[in-house]
Protein backbone atom coordinates (compact mmCIF):
# COMPACT_ATOMS: atom_id res chain seq x y z
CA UNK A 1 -20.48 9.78 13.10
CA UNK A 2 -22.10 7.46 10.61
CA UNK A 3 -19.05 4.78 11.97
CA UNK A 4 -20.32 5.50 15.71
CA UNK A 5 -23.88 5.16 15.20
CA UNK A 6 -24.90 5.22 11.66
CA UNK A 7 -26.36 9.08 12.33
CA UNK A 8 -28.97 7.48 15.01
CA UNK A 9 -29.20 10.41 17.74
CA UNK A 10 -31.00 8.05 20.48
CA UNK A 11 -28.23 4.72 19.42
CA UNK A 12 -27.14 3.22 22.37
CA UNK A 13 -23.93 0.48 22.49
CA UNK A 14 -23.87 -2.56 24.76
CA UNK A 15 -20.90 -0.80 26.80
CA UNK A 16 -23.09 2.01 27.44
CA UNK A 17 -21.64 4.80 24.83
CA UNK A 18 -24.78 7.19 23.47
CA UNK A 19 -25.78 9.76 21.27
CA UNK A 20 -24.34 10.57 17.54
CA UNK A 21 -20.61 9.97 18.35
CA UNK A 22 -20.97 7.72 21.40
CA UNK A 23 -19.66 9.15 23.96
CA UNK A 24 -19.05 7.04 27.57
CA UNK A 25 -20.94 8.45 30.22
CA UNK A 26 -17.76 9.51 31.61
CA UNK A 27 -16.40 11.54 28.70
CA UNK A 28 -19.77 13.08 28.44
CA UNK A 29 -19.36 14.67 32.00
CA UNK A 30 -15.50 15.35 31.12
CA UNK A 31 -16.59 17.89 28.44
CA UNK A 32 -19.84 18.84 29.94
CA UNK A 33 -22.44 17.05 28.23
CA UNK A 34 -25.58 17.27 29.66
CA UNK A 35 -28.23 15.07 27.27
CA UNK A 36 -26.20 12.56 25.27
CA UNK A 37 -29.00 11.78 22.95
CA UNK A 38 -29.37 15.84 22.21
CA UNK A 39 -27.02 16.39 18.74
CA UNK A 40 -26.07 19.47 19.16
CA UNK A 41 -24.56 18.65 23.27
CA UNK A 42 -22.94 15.18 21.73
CA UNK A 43 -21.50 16.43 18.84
CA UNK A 44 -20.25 19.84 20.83
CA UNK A 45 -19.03 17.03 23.55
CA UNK A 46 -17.41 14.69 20.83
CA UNK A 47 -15.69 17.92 18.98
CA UNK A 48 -13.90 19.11 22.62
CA UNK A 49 -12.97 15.37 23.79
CA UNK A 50 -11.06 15.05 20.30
CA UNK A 51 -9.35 18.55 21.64
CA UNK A 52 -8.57 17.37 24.65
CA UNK A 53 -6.94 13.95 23.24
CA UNK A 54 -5.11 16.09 20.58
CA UNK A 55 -3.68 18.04 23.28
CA UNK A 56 -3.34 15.18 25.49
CA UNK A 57 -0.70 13.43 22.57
CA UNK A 58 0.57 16.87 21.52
CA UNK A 59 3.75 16.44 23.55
CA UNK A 60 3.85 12.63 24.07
CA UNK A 61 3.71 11.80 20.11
CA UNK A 62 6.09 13.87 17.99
CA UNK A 63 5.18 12.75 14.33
CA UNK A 64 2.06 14.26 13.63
CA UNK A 65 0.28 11.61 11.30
CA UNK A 66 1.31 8.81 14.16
CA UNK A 67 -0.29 11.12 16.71
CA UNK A 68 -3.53 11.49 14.72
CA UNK A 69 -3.78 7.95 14.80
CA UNK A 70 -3.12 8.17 18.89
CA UNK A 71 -5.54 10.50 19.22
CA UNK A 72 -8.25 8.42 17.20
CA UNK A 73 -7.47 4.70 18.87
CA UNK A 74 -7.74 7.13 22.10
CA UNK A 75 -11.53 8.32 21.21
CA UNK A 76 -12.29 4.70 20.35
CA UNK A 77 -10.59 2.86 23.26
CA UNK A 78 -9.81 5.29 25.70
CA UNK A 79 -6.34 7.00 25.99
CA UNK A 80 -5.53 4.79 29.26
CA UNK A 81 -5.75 1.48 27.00
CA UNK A 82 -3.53 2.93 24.58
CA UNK A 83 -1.20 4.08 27.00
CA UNK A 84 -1.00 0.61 28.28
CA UNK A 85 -0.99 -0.86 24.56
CA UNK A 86 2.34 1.59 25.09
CA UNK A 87 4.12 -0.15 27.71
CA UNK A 88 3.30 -3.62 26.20
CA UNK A 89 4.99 -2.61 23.06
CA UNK A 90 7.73 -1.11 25.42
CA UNK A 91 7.97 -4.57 27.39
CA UNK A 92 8.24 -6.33 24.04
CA UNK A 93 10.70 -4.05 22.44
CA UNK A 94 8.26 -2.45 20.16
CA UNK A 95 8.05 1.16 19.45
CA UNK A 96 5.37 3.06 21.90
CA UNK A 97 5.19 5.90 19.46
CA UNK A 98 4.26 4.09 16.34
């Protein structure tokens, strides 16, 4: 929270994330948020999007400290960025899981 927005309930960033754990506008309507800048709705919001991306990995990511880092790239980027960061490394002969 204090990494999102240093504990500031009304922050704001310049690609339009809000509230305590800066949630996209999007991902606040994905898990039901209805006041982004409220603490209790963002934080609830934040706690059941990092659910959903944990269960989202569960059965793409087998090793369980390489999915936790999945799952938090995914709540920073969004999981369709790393899923593509997955195919580059594919392309390249890298390893998508790691």
């Amino acid at each position: 929270m204090y990494q999102e927005s240093r504990f500031k309930p009304d922050a704001k960033s310049w690609a339009g994330a809000s509230g305590l754990l800066q949630l996209m506008p999007g991902t606040a309507r994905q898990v039901g948020v209805r006041d982004p800048f409220d603490p209790e709705d963002n934080v609830r919001g934040g706690v059941k999007y990092l659910k959903w991306l944990t269960d989202f990995w569960d059965e793409r990511i087998e090793d369980e400290d390489e999915r936790l880092k999945f799952i938090l790239a995914s709540y920073n980027t969004g999981p369709g960025h790393v899923e593509d960061a997955q195919r580059l490394a594919s392309k390249y002969g890298g390893d998508p899981a790691a």
